[in-house]
N, C-alpha and C. Protein backbone atom coordinates (compact mmCIF):
# COMPACT_ATOMS: atom_id res chain seq x y z
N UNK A 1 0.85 -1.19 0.00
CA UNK A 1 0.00 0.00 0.00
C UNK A 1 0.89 1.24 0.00
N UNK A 2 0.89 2.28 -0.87
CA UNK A 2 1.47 3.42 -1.19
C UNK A 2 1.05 4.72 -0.09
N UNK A 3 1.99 5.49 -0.20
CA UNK A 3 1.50 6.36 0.43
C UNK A 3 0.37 7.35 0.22
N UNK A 4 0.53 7.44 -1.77
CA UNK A 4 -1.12 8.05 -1.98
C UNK A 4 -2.16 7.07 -1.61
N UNK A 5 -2.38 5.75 -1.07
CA UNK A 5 -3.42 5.05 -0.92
C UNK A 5 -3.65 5.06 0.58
N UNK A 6 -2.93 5.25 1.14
CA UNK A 6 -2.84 4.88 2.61
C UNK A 6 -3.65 6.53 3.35
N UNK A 7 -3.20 7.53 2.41
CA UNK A 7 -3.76 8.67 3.05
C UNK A 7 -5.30 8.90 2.64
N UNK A 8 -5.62 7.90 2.08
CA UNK A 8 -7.03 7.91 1.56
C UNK A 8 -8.29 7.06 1.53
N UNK A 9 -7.56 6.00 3.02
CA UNK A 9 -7.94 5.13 3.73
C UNK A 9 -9.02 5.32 4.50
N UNK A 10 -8.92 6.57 5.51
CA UNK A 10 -10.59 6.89 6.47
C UNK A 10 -11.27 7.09 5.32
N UNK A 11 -11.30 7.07 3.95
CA UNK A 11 -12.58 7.45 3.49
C UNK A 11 -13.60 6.20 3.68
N UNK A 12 -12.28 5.37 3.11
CA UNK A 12 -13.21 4.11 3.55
C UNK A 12 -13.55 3.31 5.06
N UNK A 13 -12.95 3.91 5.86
CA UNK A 13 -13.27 3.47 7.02
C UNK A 13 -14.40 4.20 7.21
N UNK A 14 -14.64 5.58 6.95
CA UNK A 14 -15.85 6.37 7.41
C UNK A 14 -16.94 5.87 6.71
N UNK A 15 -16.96 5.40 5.69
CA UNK A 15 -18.01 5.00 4.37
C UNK A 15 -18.11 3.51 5.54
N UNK A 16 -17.54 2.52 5.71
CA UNK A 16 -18.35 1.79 6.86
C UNK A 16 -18.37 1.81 7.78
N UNK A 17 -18.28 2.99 8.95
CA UNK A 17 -18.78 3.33 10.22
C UNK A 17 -20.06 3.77 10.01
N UNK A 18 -20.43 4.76 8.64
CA UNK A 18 -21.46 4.87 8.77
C UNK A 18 -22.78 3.97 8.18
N UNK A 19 -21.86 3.22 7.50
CA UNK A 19 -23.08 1.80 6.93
C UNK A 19 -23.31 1.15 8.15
N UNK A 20 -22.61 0.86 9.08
CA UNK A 20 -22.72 -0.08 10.13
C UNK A 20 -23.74 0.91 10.97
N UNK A 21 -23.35 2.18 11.20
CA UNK A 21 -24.45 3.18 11.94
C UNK A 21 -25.89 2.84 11.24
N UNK A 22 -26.31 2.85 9.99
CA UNK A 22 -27.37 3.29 9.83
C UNK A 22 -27.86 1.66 9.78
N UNK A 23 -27.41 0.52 9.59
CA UNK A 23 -27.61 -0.78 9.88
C UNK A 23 -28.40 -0.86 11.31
N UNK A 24 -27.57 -0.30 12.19
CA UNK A 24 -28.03 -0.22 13.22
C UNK A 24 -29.06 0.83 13.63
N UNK A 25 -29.41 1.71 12.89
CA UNK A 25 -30.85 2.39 13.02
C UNK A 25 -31.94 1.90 12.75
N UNK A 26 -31.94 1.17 11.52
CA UNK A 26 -32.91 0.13 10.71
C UNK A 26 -33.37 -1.12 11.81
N UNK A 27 -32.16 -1.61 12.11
CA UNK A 27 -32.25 -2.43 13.23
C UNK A 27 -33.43 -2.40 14.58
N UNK A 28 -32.76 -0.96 15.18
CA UNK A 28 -33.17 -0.51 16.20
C UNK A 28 -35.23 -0.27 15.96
N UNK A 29 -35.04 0.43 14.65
CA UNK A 29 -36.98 0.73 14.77
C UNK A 29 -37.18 -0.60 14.30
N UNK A 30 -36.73 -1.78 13.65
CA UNK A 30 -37.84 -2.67 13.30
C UNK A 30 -37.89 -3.55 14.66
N UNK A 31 -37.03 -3.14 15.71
CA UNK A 31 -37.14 -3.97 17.11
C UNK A 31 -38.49 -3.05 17.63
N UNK A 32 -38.57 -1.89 17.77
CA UNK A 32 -39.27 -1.33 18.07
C UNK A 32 -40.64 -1.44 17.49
N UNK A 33 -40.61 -1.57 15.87
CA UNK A 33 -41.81 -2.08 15.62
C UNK A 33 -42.77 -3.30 15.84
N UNK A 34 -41.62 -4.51 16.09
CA UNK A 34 -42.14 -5.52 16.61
C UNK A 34 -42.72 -5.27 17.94
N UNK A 35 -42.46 -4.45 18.63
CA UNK A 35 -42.96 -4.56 20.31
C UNK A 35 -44.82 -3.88 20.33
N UNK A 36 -44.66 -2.92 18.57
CA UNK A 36 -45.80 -2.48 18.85
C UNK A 36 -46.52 -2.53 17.59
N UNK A 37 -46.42 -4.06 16.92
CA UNK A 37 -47.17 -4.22 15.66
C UNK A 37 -48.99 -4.67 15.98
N UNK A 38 -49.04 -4.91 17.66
CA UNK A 38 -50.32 -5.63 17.75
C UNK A 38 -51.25 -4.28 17.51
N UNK A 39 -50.89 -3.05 17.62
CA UNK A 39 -51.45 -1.52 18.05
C UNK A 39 -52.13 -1.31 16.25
N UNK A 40 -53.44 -0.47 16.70
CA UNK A 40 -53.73 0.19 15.40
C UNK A 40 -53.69 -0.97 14.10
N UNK A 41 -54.51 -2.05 14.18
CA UNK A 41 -54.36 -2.33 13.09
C UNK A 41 -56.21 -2.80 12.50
N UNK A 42 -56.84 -2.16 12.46
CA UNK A 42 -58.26 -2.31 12.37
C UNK A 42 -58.33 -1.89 10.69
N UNK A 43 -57.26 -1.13 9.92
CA UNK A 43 -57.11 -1.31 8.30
C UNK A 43 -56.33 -2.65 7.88
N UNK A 44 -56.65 -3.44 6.97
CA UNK A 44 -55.77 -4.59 6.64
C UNK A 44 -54.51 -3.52 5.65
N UNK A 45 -53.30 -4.34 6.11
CA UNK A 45 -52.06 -3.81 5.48
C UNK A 45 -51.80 -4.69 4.25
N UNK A 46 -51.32 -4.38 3.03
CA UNK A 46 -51.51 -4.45 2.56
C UNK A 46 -50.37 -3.75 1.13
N UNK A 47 -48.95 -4.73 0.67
CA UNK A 47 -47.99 -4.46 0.20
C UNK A 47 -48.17 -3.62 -0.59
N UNK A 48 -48.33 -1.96 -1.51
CA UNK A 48 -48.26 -1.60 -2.97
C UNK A 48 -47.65 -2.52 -3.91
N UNK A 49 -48.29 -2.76 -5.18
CA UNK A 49 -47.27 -3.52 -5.95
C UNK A 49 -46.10 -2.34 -6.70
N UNK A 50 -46.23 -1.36 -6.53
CA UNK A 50 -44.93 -0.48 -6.53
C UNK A 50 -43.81 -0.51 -5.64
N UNK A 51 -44.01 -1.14 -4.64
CA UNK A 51 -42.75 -1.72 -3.87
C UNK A 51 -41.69 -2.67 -4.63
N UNK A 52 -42.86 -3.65 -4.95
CA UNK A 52 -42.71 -4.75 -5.52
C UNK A 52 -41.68 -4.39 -6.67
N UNK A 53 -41.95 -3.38 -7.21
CA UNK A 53 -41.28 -2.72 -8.86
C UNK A 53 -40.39 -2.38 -8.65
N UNK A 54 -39.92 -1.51 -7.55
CA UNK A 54 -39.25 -0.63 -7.18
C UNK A 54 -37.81 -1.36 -6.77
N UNK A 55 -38.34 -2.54 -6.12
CA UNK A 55 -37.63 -3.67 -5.37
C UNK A 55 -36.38 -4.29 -6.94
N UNK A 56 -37.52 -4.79 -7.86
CA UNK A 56 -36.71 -5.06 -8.69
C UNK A 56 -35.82 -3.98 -9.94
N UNK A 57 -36.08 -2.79 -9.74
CA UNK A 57 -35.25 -1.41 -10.13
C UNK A 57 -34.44 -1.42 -9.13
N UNK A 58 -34.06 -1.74 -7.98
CA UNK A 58 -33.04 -1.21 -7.11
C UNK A 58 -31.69 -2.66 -7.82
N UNK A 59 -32.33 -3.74 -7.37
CA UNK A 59 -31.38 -5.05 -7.84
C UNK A 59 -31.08 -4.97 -9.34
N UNK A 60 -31.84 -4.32 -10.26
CA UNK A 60 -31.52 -3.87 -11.53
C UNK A 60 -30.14 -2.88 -11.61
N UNK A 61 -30.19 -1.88 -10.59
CA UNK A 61 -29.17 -0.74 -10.35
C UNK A 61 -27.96 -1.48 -10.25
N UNK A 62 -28.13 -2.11 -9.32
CA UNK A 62 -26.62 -3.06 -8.51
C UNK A 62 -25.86 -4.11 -9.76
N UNK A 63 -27.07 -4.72 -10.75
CA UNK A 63 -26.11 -4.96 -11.73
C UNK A 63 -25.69 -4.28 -12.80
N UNK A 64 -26.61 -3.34 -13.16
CA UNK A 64 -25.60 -2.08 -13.80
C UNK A 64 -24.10 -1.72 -13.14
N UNK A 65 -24.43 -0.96 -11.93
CA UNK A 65 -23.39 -0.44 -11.54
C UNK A 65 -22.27 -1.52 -11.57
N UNK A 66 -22.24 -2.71 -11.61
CA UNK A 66 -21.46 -3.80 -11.50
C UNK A 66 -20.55 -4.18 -12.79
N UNK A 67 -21.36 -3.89 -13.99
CA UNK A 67 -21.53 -3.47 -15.29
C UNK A 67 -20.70 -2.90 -15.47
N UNK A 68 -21.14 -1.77 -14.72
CA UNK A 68 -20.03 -0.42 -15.02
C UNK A 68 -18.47 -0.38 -14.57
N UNK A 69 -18.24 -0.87 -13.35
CA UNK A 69 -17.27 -1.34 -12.45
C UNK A 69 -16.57 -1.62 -13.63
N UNK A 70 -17.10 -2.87 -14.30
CA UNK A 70 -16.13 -3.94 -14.87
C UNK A 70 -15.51 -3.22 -16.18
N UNK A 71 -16.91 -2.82 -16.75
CA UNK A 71 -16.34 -1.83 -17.63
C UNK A 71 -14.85 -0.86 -17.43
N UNK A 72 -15.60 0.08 -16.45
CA UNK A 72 -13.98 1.00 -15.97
C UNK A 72 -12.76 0.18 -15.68
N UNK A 73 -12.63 -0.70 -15.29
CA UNK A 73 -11.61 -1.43 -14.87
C UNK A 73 -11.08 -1.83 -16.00
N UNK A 74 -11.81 -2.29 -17.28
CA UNK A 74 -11.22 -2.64 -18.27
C UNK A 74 -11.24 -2.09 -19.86
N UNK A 75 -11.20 -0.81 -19.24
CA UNK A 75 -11.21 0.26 -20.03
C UNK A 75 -11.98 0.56 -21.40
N UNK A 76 -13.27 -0.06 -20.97
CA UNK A 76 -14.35 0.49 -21.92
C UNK A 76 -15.10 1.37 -21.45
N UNK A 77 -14.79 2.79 -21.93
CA UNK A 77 -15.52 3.94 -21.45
C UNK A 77 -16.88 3.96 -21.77
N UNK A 78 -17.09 3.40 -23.00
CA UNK A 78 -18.61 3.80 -23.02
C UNK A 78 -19.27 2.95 -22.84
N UNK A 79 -19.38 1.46 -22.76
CA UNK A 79 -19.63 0.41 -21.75
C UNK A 79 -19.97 1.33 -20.13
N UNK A 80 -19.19 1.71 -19.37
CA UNK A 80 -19.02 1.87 -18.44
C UNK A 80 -19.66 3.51 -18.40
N UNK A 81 -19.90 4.56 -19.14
CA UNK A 81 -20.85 5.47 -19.33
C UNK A 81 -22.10 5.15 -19.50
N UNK A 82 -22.71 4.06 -20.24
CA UNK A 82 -24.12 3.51 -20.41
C UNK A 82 -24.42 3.18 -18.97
N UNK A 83 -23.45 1.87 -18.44
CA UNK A 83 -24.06 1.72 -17.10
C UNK A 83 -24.12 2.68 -16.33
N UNK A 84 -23.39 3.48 -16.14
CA UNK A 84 -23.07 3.87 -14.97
C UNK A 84 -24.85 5.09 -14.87
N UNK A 85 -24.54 5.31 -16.16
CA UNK A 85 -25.93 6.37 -16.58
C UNK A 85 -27.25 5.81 -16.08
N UNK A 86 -27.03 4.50 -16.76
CA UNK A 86 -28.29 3.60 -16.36
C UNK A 86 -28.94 3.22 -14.78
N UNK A 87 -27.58 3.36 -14.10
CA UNK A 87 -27.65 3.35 -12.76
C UNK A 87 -27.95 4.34 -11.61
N UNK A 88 -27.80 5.59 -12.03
CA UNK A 88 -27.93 6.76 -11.85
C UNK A 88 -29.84 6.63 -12.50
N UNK A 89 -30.74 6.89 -13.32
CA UNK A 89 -31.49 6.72 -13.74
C UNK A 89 -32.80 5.68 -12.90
N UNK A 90 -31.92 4.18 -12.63
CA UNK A 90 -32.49 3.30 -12.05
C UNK A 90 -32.90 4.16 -10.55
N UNK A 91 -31.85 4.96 -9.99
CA UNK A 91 -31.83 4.95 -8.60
C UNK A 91 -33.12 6.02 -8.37
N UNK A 92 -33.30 7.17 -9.74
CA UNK A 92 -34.33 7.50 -10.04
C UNK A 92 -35.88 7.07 -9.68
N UNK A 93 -36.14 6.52 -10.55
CA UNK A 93 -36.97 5.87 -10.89
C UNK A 93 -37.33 4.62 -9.85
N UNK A 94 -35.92 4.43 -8.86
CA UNK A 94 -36.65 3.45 -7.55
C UNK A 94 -37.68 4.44 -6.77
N UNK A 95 -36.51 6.06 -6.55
CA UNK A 95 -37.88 6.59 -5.51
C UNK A 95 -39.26 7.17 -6.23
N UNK A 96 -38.74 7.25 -7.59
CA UNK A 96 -40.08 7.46 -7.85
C UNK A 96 -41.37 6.22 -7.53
N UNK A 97 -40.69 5.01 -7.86
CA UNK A 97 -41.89 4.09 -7.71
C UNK A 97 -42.37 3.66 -5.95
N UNK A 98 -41.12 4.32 -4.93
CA UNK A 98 -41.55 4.58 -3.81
C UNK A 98 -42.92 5.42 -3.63
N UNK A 99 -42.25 6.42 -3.72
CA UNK A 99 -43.48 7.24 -3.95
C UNK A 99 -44.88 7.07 -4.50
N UNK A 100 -45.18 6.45 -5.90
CA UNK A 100 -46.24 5.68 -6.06
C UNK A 100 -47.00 4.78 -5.16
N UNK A 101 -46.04 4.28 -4.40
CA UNK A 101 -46.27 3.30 -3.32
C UNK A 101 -46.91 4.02 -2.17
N UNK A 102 -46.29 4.88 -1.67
CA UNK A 102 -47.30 6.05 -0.40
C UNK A 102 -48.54 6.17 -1.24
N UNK A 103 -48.61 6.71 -2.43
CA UNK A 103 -49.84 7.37 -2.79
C UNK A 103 -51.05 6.35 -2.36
N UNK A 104 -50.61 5.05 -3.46
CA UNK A 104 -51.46 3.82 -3.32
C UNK A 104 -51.67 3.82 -2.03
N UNK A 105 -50.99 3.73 -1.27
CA UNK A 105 -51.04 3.68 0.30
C UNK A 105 -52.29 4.62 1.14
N UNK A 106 -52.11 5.58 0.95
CA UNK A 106 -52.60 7.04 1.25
C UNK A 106 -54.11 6.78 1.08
N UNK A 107 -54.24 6.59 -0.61
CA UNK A 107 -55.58 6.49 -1.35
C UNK A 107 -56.38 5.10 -0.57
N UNK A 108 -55.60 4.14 -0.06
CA UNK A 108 -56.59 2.98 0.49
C UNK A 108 -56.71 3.42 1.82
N UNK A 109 -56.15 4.78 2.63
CA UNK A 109 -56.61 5.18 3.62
C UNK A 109 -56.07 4.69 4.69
N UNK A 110 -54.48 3.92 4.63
CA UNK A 110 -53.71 4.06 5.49
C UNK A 110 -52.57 5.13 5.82
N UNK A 111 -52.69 5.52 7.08
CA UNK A 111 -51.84 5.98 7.33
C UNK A 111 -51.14 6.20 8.70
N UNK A 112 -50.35 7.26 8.87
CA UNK A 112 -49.02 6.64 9.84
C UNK A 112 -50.13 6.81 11.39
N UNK A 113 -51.14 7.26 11.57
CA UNK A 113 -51.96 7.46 12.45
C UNK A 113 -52.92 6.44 13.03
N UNK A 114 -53.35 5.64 11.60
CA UNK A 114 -54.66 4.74 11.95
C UNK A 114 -53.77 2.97 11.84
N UNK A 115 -52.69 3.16 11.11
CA UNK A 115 -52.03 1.66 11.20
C UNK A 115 -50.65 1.68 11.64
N UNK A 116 -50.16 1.05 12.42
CA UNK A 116 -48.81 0.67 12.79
C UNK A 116 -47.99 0.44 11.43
N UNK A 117 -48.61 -0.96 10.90
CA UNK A 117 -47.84 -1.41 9.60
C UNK A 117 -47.40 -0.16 8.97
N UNK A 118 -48.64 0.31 8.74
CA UNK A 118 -48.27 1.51 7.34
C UNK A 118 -47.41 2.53 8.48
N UNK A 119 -47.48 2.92 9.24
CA UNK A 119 -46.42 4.13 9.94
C UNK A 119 -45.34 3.77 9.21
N UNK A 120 -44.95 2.16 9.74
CA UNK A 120 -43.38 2.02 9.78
C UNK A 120 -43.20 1.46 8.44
N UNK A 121 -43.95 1.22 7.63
CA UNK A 121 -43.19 1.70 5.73
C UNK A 121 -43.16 2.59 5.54
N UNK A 122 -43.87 3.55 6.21
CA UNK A 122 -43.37 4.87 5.52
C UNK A 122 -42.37 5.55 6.44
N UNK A 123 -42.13 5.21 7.97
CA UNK A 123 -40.63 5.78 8.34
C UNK A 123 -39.90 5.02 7.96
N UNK A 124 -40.04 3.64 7.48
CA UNK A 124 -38.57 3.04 7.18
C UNK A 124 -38.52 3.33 5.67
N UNK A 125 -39.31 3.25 4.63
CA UNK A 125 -39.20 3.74 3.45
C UNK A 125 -38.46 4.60 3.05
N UNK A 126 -38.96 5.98 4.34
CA UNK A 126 -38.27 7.67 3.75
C UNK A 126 -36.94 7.39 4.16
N UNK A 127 -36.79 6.59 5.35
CA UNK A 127 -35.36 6.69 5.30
C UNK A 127 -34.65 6.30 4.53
N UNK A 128 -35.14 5.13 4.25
CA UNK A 128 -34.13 4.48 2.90
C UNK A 128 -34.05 4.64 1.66
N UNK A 129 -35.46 6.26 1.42
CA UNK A 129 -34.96 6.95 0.41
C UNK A 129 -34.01 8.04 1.17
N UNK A 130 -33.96 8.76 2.22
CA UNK A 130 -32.89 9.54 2.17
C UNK A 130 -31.41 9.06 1.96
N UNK A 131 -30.95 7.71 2.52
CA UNK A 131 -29.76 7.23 2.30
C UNK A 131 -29.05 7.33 0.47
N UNK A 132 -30.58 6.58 -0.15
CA UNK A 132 -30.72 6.27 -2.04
C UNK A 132 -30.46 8.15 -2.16
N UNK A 133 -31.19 8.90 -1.90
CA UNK A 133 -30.29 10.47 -2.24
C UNK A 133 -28.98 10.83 -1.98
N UNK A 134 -28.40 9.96 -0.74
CA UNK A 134 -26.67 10.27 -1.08
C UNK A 134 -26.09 9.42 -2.25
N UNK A 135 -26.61 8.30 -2.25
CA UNK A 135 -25.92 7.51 -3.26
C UNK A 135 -26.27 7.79 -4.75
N UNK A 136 -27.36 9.02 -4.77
CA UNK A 136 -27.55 9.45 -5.99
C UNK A 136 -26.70 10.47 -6.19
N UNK A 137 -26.48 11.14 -5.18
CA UNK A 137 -25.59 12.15 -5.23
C UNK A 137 -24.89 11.83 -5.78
N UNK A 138 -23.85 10.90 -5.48
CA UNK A 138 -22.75 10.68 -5.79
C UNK A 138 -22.40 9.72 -7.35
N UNK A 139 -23.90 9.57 -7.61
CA UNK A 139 -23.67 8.90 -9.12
C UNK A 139 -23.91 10.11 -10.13
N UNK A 140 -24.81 10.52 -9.68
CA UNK A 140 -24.88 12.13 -10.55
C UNK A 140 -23.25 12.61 -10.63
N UNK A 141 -22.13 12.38 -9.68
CA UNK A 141 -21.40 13.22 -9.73
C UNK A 141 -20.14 12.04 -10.75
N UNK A 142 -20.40 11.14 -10.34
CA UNK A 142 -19.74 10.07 -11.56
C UNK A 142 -20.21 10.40 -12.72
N UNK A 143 -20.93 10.56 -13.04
CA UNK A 143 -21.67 10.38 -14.49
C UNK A 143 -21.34 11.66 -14.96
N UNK A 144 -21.25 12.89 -14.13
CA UNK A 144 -20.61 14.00 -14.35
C UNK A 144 -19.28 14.29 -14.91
N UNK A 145 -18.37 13.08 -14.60
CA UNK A 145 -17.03 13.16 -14.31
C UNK A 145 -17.03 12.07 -15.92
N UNK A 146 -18.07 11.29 -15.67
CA UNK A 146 -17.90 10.46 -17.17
C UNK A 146 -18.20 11.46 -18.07
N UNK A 147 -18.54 12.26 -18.18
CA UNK A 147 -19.11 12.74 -19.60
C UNK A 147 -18.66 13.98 -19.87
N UNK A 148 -17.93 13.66 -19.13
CA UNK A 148 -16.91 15.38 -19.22
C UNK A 148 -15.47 14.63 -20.06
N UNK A 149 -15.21 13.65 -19.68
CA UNK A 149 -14.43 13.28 -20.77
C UNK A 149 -14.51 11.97 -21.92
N UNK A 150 -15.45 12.66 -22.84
CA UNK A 150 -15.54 11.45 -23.80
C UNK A 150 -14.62 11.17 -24.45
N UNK A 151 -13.54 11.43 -25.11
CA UNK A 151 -12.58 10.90 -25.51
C UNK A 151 -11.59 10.23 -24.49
N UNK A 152 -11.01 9.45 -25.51
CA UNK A 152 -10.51 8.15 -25.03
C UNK A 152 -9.77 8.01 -24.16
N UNK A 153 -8.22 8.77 -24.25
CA UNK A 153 -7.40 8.69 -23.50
C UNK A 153 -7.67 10.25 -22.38
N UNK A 154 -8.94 10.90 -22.66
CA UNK A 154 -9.10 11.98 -21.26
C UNK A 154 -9.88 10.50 -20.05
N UNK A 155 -10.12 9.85 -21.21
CA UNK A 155 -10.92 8.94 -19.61
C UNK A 155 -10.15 8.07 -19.55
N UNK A 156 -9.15 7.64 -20.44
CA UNK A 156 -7.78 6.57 -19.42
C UNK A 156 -6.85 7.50 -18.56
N UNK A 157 -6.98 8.21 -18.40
CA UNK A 157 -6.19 9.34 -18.19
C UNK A 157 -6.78 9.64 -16.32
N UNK A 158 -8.01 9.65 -16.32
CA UNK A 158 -9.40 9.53 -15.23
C UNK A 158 -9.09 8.60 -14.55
N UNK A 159 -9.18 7.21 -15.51
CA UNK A 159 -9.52 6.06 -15.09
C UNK A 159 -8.48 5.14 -14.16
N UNK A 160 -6.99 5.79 -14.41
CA UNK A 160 -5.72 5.23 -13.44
C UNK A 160 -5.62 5.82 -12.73
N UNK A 161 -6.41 6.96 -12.42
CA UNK A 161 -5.44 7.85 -10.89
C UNK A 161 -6.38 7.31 -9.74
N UNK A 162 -5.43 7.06 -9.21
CA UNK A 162 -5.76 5.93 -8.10
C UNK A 162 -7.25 7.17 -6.98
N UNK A 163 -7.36 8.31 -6.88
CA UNK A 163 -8.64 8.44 -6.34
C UNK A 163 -9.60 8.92 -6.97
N UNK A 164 -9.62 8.66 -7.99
CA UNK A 164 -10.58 8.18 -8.72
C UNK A 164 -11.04 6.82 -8.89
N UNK A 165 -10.19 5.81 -8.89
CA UNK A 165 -10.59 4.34 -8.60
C UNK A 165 -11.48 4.55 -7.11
N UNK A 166 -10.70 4.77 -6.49
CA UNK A 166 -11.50 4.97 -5.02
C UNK A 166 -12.69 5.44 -4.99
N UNK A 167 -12.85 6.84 -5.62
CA UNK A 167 -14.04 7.17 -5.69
C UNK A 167 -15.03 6.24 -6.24
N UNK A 168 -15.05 5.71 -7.55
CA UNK A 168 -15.76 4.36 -7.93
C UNK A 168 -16.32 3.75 -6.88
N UNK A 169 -15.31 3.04 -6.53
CA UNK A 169 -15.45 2.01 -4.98
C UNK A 169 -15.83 2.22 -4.29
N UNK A 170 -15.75 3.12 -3.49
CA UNK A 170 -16.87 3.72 -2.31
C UNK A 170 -17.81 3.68 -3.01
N UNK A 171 -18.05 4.38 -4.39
CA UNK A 171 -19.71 4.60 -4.43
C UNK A 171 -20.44 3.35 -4.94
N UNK A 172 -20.21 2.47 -5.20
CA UNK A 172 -20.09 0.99 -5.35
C UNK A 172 -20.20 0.46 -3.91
N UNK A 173 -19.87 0.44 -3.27
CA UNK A 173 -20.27 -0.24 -2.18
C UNK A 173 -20.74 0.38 -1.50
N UNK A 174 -20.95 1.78 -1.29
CA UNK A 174 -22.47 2.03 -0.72
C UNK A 174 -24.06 1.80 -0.99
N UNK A 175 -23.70 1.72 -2.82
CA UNK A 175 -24.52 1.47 -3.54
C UNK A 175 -25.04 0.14 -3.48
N UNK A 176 -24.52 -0.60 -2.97
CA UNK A 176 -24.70 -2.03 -3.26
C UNK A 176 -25.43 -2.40 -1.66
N UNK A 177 -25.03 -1.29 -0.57
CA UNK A 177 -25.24 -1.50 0.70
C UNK A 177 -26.93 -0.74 0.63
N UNK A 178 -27.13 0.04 -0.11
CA UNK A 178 -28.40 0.94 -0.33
C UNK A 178 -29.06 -0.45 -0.54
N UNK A 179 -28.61 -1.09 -1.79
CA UNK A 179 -29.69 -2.03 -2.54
C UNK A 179 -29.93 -3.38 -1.13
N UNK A 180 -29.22 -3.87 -0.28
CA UNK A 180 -29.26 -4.90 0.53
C UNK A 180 -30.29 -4.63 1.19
N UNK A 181 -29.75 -3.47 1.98
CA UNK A 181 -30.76 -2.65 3.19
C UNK A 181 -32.18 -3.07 3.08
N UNK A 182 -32.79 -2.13 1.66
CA UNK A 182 -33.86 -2.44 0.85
C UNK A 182 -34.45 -3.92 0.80
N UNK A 183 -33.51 -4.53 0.56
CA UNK A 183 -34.08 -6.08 0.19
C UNK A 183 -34.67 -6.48 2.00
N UNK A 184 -33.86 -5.76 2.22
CA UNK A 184 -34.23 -6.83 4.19
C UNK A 184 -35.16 -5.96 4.82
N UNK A 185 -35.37 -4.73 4.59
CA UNK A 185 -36.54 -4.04 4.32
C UNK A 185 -38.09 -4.27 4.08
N UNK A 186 -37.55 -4.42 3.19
CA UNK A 186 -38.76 -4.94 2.00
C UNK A 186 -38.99 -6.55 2.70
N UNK A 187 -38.51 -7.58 2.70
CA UNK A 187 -38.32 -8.98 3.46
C UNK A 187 -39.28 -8.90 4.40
N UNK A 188 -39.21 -7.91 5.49
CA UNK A 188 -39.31 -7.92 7.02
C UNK A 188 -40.82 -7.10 6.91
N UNK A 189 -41.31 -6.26 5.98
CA UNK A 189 -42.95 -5.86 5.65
C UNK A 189 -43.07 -6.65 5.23
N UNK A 190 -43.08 -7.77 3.61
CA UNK A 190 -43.72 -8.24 3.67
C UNK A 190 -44.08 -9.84 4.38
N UNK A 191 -43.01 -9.75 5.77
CA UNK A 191 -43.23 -10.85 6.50
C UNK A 191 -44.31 -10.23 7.61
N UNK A 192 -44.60 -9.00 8.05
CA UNK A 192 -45.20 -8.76 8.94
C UNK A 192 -46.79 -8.52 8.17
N UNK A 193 -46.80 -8.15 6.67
CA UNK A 193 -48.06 -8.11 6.18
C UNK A 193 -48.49 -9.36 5.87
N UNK A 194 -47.48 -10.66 6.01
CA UNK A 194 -48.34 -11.70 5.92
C UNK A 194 -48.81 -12.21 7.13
N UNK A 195 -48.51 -12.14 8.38
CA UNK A 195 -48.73 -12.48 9.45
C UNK A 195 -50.10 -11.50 9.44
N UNK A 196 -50.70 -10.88 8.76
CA UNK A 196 -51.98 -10.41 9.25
C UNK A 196 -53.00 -10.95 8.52
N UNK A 197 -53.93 -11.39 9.27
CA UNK A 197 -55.04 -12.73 8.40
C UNK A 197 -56.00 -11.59 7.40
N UNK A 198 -55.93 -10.21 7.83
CA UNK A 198 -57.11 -9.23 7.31
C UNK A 198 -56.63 -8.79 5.82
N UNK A 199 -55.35 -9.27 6.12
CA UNK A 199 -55.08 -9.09 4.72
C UNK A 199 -55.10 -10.29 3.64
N UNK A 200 -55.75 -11.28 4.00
CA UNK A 200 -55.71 -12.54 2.91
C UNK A 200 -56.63 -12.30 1.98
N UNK A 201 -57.24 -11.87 1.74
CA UNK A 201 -58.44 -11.15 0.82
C UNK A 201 -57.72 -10.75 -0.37
């Protein structure tokens, strides 16, 4: 390990102190929700199938960006501009289909007042769209950095300086930590919306 790599090490230590932090927030309310899922539930709960969509746009993202990875690494820029674009786009279009998902939600007349279930998709939801807005951030700012140099050797040129690899990587594995979260998320509603008989209908 070099000395330009070594001084550019807490990034990545900070990039998982704070994955492990917010692991442990997620953690913390779905303990909390379990203690108080018996409360408020006289609406049957009841998954959006925009979750459902949304679910498979996020795991769509993760193999783009993966796409893209491989691409940069092996120096196909525009391979690795499509994905990376595509991924940026996907991460889009997940909160949008979040959002669809409250509405549906809203319109069948749950909400964070009259059902437990529905409270805690929509506090655990927003959060895990605020996290998907840093990691958009930071693809917006890749995709920025891709398309500022379309010719060939301005992006081999990009593509070896070692923090710029880094940068990649972090946002790659936050990205990939966004998409998990989600999945165990998503897992853990629709294990608690099946445990409710009012919703077998």
């Amino acid at each position: 390990m070099n000395r330009f790599t070594q001084r550019r090490e807490p990034f990545s230590f900070m990039l998982y102190l704070a994955m492990v932090g917010s692991a442990l927030l997620f953690l913390f309310l779905i303990l909390v929700f379990i203690t108080k899922e018996s409360r408020n539930q006289d609406i049957p709960l009841k998954i959006p199938g925009f979750f459902w969509a949304s679910t498979w746009v996020i795991l769509t993202s993760s193999a783009t960006l993966h796409w893209a990875n491989k691409a940069f690494q092996q120096e196909r820029f525009r391979s690795y501009r499509l994905n990376i674009s595509l991924t940026l786009l996907a991460g889009i279009f997940f909160i949008v289909l979040q959002g669809f998902g409250w509405r549906k939600m809203i319109l069948s007349g749950i909400t964070m007042a009259n059902n437990t279930g529905g409270m805690f998709i929509y506090i655990l939801s927003g959060l895990h769209i605020l996290h998907t807005l840093g990691g958009l951030i930071a693809l917006a700012s890749a995709n920025k950095d891709a398309f500022q140099r379309m010719e060939y050797v301005d992006s081999y040129v990009y593509s070896v300086n070692p923090p710029n690899q880094l940068k990649i990587k972090l946002i790659s594995i936050y990205w990939h930590f966004i998409d998990v979260l989600w999945i165990a998320l998503f897992l853990f509603l629709l294990y608690h919306a099946s445990q409710n008989p009012s919703d077998s209908h």
